[in-house]
C-alpha atoms as a PDB file:
ATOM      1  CA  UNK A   1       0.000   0.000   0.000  1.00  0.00           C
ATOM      2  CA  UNK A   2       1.548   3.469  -1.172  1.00  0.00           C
ATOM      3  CA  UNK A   3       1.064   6.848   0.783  1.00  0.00           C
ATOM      4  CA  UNK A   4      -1.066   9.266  -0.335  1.00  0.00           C
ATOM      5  CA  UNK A   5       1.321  12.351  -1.467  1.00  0.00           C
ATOM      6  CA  UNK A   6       0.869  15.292   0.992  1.00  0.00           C
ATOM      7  CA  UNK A   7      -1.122  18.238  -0.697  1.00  0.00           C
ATOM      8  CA  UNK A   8       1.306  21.449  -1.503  1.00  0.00           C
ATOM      9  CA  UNK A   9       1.921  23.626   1.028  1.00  0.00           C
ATOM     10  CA  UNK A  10       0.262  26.631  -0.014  1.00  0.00           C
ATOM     11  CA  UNK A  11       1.439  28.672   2.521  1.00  0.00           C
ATOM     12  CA  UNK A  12       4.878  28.677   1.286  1.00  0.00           C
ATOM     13  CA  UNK A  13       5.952  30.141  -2.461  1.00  0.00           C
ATOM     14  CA  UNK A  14       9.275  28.827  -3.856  1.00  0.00           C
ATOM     15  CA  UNK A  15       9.869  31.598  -6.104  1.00  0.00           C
ATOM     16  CA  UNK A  16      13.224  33.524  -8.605  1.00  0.00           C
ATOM     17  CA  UNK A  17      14.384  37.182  -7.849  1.00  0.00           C
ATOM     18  CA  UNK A  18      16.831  38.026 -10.780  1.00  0.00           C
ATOM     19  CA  UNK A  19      19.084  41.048 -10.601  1.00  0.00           C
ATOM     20  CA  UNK A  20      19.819  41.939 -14.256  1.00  0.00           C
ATOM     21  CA  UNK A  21      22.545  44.491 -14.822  1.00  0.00           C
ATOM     22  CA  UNK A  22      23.185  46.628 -17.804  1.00  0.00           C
ATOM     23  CA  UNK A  23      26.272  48.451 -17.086  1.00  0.00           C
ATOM     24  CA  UNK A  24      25.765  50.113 -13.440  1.00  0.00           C
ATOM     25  CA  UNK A  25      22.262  49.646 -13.652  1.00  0.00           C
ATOM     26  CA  UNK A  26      19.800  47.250 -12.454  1.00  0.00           C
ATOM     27  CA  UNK A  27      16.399  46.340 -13.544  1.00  0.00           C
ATOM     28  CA  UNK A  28      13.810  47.470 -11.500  1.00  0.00           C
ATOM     29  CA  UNK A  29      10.556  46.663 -11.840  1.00  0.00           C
ATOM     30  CA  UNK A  30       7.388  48.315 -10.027  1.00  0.00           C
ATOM     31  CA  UNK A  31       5.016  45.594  -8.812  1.00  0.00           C
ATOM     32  CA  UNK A  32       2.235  45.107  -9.498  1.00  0.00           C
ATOM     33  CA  UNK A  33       0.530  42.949  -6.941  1.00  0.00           C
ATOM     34  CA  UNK A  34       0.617  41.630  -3.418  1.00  0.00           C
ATOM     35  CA  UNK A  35       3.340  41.728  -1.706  1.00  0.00           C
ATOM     36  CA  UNK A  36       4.569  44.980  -2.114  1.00  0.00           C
ATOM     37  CA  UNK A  37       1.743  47.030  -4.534  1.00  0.00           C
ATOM     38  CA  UNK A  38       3.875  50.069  -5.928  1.00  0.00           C
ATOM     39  CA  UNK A  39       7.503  48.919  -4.904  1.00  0.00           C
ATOM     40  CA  UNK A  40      10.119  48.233  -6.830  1.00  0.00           C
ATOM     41  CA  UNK A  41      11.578  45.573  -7.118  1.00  0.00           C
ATOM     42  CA  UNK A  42      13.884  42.722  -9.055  1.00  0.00           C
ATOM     43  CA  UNK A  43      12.291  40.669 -11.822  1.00  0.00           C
ATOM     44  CA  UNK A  44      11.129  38.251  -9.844  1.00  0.00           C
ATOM     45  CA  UNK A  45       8.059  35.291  -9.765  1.00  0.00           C
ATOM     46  CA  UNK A  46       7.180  31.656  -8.708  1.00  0.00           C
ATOM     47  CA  UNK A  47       8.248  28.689  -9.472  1.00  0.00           C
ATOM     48  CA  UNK A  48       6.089  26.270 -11.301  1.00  0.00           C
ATOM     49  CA  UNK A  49       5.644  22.801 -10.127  1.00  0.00           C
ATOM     50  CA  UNK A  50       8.631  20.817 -12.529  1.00  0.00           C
ATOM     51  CA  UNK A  51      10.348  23.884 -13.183  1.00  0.00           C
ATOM     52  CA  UNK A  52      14.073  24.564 -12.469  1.00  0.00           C
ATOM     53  CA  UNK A  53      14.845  27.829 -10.713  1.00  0.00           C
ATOM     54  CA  UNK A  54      16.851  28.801 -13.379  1.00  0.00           C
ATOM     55  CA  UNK A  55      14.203  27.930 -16.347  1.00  0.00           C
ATOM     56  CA  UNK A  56      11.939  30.298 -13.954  1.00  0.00           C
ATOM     57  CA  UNK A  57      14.275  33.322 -13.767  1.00  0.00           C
ATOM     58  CA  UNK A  58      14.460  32.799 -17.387  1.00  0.00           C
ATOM     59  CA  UNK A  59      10.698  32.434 -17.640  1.00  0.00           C
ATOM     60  CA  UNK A  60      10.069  35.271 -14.953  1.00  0.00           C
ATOM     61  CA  UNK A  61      11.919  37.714 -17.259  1.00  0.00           C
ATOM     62  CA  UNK A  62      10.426  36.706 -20.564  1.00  0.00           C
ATOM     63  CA  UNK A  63       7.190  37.284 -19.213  1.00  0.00           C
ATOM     64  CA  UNK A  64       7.646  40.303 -17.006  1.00  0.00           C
ATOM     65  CA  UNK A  65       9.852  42.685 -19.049  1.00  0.00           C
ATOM     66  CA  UNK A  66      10.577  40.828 -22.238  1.00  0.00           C
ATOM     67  CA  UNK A  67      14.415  41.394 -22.414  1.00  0.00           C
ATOM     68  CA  UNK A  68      16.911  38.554 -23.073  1.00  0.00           C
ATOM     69  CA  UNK A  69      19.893  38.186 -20.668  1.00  0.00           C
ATOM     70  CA  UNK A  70      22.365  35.729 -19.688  1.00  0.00           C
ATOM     71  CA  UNK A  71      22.448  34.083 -15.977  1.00  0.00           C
ATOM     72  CA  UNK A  72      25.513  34.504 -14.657  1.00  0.00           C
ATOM     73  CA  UNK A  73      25.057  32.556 -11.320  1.00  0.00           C
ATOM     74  CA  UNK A  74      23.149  31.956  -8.394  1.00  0.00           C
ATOM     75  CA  UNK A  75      23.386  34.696  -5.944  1.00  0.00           C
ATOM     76  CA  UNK A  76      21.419  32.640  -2.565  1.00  0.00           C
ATOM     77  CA  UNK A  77      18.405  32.030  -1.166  1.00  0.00           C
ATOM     78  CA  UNK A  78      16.178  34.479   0.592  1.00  0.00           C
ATOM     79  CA  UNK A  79      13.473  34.307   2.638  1.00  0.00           C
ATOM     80  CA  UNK A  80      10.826  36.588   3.341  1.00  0.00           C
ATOM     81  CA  UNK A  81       7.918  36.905   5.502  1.00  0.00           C
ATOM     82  CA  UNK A  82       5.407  39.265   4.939  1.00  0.00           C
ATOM     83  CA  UNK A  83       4.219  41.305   7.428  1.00  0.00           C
ATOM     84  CA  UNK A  84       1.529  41.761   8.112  1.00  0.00           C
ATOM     85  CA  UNK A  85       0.286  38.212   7.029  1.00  0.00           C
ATOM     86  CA  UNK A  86      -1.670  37.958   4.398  1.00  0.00           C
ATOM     87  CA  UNK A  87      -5.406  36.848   4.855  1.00  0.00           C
ATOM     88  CA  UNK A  88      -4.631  34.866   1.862  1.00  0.00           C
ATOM     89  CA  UNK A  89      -1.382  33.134   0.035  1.00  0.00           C
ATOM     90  CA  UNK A  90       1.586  32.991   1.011  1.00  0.00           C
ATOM     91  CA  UNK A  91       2.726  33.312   4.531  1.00  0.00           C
ATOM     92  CA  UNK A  92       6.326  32.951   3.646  1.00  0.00           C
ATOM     93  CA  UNK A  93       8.353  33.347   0.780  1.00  0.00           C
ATOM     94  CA  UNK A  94      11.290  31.275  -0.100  1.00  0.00           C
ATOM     95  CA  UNK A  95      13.146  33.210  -3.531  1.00  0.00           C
ATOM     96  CA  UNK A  96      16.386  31.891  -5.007  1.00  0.00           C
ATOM     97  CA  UNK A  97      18.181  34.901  -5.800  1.00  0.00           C
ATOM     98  CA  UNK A  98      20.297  35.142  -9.119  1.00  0.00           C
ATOM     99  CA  UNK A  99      22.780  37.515 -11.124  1.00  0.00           C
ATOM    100  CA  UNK A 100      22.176  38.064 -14.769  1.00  0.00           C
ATOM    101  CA  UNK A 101      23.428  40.270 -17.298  1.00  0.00           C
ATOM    102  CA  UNK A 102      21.310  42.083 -20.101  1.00  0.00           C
ATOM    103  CA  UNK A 103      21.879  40.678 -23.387  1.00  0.00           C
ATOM    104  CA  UNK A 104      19.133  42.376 -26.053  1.00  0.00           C
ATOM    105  CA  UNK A 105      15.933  44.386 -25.680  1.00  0.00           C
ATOM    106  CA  UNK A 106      14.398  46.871 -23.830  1.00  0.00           C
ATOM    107  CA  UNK A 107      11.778  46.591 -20.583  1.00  0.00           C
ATOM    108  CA  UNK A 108       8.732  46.487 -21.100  1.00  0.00           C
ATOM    109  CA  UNK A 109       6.563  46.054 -18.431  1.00  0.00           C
ATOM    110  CA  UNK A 110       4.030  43.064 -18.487  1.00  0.00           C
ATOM    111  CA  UNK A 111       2.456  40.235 -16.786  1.00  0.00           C
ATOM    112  CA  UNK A 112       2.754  41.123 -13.015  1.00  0.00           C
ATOM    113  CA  UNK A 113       5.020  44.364 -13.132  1.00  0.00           C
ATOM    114  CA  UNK A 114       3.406  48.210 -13.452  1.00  0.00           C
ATOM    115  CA  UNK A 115       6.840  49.928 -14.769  1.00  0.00           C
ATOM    116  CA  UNK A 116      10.199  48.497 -16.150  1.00  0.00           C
ATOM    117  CA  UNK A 117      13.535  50.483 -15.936  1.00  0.00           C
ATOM    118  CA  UNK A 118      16.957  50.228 -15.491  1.00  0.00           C
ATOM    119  CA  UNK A 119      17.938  52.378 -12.732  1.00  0.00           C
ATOM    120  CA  UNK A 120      21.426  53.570 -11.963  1.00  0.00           C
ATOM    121  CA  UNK A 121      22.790  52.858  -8.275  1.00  0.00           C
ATOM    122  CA  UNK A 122      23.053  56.442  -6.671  1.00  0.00           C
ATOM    123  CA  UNK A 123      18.972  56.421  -8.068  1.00  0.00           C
ATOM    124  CA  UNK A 124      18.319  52.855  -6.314  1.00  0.00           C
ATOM    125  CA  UNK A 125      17.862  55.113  -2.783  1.00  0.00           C
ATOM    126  CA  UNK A 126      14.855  57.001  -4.275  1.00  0.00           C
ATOM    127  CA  UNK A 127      12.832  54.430  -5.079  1.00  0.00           C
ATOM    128  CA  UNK A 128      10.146  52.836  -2.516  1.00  0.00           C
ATOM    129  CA  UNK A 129      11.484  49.238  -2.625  1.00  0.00           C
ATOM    130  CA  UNK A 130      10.594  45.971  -1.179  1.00  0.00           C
ATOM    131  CA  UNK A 131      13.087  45.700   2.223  1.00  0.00           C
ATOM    132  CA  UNK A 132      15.676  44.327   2.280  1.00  0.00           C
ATOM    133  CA  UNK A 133      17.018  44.405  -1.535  1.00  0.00           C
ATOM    134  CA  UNK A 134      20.232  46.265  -1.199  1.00  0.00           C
ATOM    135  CA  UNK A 135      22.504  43.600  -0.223  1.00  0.00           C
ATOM    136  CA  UNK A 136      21.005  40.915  -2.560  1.00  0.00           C
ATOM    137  CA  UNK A 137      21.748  43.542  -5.467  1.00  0.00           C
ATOM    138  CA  UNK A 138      24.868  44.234  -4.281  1.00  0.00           C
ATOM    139  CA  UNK A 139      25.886  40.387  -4.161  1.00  0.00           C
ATOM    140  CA  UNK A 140      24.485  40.146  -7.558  1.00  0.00           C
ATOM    141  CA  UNK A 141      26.695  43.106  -8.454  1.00  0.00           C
ATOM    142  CA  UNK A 142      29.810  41.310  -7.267  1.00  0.00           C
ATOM    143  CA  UNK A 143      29.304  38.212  -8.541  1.00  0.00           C
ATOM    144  CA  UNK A 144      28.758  39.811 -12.058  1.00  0.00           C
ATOM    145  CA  UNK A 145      31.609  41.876 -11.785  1.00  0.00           C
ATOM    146  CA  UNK A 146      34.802  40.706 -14.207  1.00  0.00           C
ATOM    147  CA  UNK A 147      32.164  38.440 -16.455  1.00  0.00           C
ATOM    148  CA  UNK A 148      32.447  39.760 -19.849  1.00  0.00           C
ATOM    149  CA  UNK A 149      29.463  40.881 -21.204  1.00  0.00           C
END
């Protein structure tokens, strides 16, 4: 006799964050729905059930800003829980966190995201953003730095 397979746990979403650089600057992208209405943010989404987190990131950005890039590696993982909980979805979020670099195209916000830009780093302090971004850009930053484009 074989045991019945647990249902998901909807409470958790295993999710991508992708820091895409073009130059100095990092795609941003202004969300567009819970968490965070209004902040910026990475390119970022869930993971589908059978999906690698890289085919996600790559997925995530196709549909979200429609630019093509190249992963350069995979930054960590972050976990994040929203406060205050949400009446509904996710009570924590588990993101695996990766570095790209731009390759072709320009953003173009879509799917989940309200606005699309590349934003230089002395900007990156203006803009209402999800907590706790900074260092995970910054790691991306260093791991990118010295790949040729």
């Amino acid at each position: 006799m074989s045991a019945v397979p647990a249902a998901p746990d909807r409470s958790i979403l295993f999710g991508v964050s992708v820091c895409i650089f073009r130059g100095d600057a990092v795609l941003m992208v202004q969300r567009g729905k819970a968490p965070g209405i209004g902040r910026w943010a990475p390119v970022g989404g869930g993971i589908e059930p059978g999906e690698s987190a890289e085919a996600a990131a790559l997925r995530e950005v196709a549909e979200e800003v429609g630019v093509t890039i190249r992963l350069i590696g995979r930054v960590g993982t972050r976990e994040i829980v929203p406060d205050p909980a949400p009446a509904e979805g996710p009570r924590r979020i588990v993101l695996e966190v990766f570095a790209a670099l731009w390759s072709a195209g320009e953003p173009v916000a879509a799917s989940d995201a309200r606005a699309a830009r590349f934003v230089a780093p002395d900007d990156l302090a203006a803009l209402p953003t999800m907590a706790g971004i900074e260092p995970w850009i910054e790691a991306a930053r260093r791991l990118c730095d010295g790949v040729d484009p």
